[in-house]
PDB file of N, CA and C in Angstrom:
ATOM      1  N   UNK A   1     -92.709 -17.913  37.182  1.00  0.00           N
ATOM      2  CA  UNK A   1     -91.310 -17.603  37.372  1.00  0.00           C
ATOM      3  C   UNK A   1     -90.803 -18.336  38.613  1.00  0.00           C
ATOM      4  N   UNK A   2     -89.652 -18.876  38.851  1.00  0.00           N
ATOM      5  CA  UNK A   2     -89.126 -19.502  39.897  1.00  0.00           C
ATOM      6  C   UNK A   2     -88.280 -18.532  40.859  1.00  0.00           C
ATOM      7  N   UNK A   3     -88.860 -18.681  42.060  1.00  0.00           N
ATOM      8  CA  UNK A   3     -88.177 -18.264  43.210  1.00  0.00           C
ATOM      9  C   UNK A   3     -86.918 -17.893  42.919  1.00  0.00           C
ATOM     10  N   UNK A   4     -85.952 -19.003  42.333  1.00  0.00           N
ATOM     11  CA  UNK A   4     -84.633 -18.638  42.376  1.00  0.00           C
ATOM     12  C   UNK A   4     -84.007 -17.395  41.295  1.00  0.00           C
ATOM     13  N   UNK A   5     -84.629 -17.238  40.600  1.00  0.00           N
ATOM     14  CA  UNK A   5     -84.883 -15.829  39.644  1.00  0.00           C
ATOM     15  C   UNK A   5     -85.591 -14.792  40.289  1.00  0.00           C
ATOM     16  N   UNK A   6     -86.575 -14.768  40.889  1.00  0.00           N
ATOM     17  CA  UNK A   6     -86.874 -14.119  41.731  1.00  0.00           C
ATOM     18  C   UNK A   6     -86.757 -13.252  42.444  1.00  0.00           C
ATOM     19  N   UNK A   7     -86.052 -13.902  43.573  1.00  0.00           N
ATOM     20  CA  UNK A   7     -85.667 -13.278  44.525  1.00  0.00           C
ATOM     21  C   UNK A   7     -84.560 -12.390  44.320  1.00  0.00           C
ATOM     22  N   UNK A   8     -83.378 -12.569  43.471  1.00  0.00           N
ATOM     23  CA  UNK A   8     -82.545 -11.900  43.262  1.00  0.00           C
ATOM     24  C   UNK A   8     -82.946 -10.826  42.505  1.00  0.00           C
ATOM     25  N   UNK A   9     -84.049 -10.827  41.956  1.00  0.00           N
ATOM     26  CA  UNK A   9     -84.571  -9.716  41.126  1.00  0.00           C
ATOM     27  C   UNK A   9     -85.134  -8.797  41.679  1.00  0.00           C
ATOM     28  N   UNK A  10     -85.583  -8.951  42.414  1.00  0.00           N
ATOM     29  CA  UNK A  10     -86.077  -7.973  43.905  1.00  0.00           C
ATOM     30  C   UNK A  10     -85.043  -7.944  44.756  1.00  0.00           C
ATOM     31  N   UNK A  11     -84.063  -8.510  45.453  1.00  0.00           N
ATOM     32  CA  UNK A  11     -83.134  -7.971  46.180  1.00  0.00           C
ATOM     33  C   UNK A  11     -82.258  -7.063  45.314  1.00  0.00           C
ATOM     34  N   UNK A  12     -82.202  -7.189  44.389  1.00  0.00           N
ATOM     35  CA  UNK A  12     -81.225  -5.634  43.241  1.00  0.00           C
ATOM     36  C   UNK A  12     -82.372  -4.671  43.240  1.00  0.00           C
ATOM     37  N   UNK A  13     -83.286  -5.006  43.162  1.00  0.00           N
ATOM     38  CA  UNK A  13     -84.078  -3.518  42.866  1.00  0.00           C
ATOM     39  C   UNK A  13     -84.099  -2.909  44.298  1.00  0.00           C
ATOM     40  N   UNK A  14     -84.750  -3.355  45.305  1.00  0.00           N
ATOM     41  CA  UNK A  14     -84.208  -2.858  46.459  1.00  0.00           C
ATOM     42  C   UNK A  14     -83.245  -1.855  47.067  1.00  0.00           C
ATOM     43  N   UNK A  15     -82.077  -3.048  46.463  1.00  0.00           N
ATOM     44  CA  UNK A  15     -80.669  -2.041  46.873  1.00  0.00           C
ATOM     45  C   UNK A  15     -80.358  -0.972  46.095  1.00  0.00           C
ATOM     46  N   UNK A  16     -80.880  -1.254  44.567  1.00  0.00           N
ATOM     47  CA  UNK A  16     -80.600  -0.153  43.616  1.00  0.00           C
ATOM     48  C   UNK A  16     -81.697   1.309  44.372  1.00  0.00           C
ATOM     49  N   UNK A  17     -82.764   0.911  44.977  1.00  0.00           N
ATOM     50  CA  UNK A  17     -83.672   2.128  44.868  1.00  0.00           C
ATOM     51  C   UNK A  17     -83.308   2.844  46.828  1.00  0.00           C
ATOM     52  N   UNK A  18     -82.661   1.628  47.409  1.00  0.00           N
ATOM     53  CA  UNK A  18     -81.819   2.610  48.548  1.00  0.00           C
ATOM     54  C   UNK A  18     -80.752   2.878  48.730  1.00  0.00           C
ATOM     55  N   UNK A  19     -80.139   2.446  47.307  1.00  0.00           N
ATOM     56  CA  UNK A  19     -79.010   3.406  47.758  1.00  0.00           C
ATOM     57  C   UNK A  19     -78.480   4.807  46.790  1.00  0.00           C
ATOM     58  N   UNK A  20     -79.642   5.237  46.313  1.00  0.00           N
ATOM     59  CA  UNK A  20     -80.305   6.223  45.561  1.00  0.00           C
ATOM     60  C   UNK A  20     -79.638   7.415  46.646  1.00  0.00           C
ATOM     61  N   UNK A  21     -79.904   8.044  46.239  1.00  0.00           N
ATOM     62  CA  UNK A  21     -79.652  10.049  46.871  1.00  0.00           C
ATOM     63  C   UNK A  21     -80.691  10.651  46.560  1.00  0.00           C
ATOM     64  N   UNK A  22     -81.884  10.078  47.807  1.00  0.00           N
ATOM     65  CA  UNK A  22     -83.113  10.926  47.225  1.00  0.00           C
ATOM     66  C   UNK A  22     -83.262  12.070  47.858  1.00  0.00           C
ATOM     67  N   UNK A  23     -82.526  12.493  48.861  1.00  0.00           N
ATOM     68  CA  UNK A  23     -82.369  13.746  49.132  1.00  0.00           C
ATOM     69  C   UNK A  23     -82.270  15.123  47.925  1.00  0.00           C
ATOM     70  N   UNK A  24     -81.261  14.468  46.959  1.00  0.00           N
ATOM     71  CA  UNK A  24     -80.808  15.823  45.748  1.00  0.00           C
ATOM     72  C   UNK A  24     -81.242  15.581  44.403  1.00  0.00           C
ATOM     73  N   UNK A  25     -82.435  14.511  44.590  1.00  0.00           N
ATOM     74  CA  UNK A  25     -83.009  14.227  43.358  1.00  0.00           C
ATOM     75  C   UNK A  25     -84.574  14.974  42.974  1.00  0.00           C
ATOM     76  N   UNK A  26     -84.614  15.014  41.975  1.00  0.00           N
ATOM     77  CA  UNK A  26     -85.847  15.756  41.887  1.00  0.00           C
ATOM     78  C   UNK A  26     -87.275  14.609  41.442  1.00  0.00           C
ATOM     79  N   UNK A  27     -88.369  15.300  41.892  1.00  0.00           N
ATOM     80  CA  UNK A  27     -89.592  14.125  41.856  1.00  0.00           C
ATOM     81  C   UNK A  27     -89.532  13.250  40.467  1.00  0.00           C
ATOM     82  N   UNK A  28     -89.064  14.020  39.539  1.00  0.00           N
ATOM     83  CA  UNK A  28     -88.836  12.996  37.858  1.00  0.00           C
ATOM     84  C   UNK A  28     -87.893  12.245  38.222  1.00  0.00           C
ATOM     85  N   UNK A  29     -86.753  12.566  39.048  1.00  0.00           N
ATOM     86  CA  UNK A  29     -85.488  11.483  39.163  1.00  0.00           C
ATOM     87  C   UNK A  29     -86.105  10.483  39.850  1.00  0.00           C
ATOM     88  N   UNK A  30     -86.633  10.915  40.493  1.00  0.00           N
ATOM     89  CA  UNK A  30     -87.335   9.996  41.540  1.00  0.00           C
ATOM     90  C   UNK A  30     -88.106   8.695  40.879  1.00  0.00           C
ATOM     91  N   UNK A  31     -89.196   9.588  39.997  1.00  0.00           N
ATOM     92  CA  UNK A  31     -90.255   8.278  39.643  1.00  0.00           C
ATOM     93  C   UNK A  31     -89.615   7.392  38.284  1.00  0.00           C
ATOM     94  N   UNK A  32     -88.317   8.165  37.904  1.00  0.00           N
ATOM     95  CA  UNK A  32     -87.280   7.387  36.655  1.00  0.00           C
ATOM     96  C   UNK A  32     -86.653   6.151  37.504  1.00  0.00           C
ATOM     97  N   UNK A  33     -86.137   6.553  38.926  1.00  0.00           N
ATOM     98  CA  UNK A  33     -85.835   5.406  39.607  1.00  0.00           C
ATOM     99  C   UNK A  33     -87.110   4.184  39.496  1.00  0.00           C
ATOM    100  N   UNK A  34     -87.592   4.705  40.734  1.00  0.00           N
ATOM    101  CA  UNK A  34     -88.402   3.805  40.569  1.00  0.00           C
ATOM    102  C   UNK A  34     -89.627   2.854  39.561  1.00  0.00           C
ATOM    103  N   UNK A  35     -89.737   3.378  38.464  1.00  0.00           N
ATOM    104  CA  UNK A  35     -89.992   2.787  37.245  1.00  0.00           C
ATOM    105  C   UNK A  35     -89.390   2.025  36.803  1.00  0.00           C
ATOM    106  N   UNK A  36     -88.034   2.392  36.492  1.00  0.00           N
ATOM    107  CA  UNK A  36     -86.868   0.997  36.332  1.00  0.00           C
ATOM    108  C   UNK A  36     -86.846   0.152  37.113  1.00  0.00           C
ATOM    109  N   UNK A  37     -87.181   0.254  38.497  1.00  0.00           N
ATOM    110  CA  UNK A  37     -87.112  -0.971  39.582  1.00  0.00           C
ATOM    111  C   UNK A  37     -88.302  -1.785  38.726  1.00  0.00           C
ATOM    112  N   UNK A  38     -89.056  -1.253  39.064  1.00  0.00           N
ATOM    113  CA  UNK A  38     -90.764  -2.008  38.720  1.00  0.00           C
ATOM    114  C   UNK A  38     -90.453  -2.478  37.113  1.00  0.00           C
ATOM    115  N   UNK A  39     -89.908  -1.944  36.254  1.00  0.00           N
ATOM    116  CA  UNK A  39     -90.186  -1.977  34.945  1.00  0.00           C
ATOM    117  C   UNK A  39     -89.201  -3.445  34.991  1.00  0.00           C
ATOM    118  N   UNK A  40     -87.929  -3.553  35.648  1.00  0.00           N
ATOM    119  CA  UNK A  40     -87.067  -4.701  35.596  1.00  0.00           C
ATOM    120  C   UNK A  40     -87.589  -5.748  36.495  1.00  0.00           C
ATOM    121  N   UNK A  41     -88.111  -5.446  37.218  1.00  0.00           N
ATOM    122  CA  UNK A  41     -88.794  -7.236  38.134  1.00  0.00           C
ATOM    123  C   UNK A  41     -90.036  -7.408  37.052  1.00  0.00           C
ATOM    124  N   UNK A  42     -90.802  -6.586  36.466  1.00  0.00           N
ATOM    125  CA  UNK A  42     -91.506  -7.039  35.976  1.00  0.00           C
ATOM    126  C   UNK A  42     -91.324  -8.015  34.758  1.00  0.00           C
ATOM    127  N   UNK A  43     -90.511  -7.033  33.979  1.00  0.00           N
ATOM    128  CA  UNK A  43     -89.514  -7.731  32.806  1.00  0.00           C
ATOM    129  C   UNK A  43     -88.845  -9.381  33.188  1.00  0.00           C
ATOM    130  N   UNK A  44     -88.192  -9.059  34.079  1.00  0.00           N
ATOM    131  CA  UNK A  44     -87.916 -10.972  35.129  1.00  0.00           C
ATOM    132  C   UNK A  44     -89.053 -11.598  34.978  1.00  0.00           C
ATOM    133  N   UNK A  45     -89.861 -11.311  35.400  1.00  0.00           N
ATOM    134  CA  UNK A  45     -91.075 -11.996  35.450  1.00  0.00           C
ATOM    135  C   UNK A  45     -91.944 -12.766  34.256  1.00  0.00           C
ATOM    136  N   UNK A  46     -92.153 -11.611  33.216  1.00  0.00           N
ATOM    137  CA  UNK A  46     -92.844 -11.909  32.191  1.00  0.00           C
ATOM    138  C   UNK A  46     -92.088 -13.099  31.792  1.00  0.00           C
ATOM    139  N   UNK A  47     -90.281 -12.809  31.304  1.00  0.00           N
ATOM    140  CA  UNK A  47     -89.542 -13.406  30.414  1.00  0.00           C
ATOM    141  C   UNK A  47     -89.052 -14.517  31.216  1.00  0.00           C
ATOM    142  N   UNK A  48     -89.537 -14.591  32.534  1.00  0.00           N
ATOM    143  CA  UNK A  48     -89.158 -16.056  33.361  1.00  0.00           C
ATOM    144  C   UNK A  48     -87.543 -15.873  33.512  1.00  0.00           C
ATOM    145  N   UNK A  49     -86.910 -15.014  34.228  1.00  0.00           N
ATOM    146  CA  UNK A  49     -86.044 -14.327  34.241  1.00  0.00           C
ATOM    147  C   UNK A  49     -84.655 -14.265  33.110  1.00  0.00           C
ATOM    148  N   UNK A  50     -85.000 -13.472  31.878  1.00  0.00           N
ATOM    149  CA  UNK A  50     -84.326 -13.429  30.967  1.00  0.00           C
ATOM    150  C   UNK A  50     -83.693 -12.285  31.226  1.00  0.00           C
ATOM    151  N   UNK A  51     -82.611 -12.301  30.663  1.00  0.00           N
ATOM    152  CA  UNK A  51     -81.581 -10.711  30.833  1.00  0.00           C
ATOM    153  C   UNK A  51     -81.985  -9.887  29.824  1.00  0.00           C
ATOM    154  N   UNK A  52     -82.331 -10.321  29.045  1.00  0.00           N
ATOM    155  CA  UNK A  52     -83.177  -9.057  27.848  1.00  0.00           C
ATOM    156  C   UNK A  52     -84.509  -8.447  28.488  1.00  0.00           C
ATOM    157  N   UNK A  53     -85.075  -9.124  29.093  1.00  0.00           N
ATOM    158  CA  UNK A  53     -86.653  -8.686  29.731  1.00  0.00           C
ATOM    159  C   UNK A  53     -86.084  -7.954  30.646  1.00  0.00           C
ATOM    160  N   UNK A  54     -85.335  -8.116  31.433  1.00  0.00           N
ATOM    161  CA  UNK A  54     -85.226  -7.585  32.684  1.00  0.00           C
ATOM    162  C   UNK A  54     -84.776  -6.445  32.232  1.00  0.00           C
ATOM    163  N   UNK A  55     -83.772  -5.961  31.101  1.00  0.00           N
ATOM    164  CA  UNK A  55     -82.969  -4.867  31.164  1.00  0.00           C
ATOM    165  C   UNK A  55     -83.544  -4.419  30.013  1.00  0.00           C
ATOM    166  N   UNK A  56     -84.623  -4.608  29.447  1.00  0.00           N
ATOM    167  CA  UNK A  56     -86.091  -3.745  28.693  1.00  0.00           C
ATOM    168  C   UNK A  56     -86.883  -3.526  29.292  1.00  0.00           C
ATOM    169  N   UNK A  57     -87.174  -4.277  30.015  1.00  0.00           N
ATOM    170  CA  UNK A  57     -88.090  -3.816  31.462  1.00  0.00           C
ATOM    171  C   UNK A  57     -87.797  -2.641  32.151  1.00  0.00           C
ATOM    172  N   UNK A  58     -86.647  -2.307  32.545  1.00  0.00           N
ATOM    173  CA  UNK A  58     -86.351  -1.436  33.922  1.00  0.00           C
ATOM    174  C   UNK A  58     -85.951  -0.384  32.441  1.00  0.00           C
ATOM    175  N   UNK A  59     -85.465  -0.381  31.246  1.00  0.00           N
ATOM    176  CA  UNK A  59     -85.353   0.800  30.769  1.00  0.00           C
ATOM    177  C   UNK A  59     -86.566   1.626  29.785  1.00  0.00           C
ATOM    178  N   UNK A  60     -87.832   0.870  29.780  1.00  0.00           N
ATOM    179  CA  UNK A  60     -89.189   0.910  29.508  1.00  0.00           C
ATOM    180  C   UNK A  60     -89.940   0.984  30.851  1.00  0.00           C
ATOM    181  N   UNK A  61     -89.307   1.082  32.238  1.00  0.00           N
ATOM    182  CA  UNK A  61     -90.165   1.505  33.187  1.00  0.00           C
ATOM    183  C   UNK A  61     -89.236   2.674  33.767  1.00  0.00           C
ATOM    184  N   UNK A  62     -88.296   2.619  33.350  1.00  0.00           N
ATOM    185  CA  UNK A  62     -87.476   4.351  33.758  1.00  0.00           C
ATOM    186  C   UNK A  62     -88.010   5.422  33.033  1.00  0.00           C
ATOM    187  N   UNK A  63     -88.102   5.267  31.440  1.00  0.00           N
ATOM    188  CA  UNK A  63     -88.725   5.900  30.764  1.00  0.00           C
ATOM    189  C   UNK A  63     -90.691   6.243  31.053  1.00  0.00           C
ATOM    190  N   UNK A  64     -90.991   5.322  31.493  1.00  0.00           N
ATOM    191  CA  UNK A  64     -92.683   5.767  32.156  1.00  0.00           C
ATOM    192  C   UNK A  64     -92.654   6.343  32.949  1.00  0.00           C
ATOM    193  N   UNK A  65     -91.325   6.036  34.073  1.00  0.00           N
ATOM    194  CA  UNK A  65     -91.513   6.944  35.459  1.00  0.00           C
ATOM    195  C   UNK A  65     -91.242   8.078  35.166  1.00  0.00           C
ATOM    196  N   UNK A  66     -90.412   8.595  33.908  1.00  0.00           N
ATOM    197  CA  UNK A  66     -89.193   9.910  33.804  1.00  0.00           C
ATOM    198  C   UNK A  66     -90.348  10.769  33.183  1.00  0.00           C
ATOM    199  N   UNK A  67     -91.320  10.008  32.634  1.00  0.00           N
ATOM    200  CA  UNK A  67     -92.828  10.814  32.078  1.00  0.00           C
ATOM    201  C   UNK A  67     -94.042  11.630  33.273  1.00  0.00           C
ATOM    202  N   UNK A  68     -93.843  10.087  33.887  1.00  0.00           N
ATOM    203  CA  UNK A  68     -94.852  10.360  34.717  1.00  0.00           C
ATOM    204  C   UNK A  68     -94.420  11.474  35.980  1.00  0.00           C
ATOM    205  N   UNK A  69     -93.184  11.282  36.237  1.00  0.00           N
ATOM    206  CA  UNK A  69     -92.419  12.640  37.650  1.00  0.00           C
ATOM    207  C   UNK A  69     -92.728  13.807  36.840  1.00  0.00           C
ATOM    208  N   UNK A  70     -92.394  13.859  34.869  1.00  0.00           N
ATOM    209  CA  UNK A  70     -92.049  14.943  34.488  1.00  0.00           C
ATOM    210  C   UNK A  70     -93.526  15.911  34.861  1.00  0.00           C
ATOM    211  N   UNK A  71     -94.781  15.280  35.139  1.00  0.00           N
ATOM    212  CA  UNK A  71     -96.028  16.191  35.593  1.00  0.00           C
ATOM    213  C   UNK A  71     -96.306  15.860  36.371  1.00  0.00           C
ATOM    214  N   UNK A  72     -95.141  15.932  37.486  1.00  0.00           N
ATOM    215  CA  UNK A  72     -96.040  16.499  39.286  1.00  0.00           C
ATOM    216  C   UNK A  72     -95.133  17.674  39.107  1.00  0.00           C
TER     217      UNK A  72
END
């Protein structure tokens, strides 16, 4: 994947996951966030930054996180 795809793909996930309200969120909101972060850079990545990967990515890693918070 090239830098210039990249980087912007991680500077949105970033901002998306601080400027969150994790104060009034609960541990599932929580790991739904952050699954979508991970699930969408990863998605960039695989698809060499395609807008379909990226935004199957982060909604196939919201859905793992929204599993995985749902048992703590």
């Amino acid at each position: 994947m090239k830098m210039r795809t990249l980087i912007p793909a991680v500077l949105i996930t970033i901002a998306a996951t601080g400027c969150a309200t994790w104060d009034g969120m609960s541990s599932r909101e929580k790991s739904a966030v952050i699954g979508a972060g991970v699930g969408g850079v990863a998605g960039a990545v695989v698809t060499d930054g395609g807008i379909l990967g990226t935004v199957g990515g982060a909604a196939i890693g919201g859905v793992i996180g929204d599993q995985v918070g749902k048992q703590r």
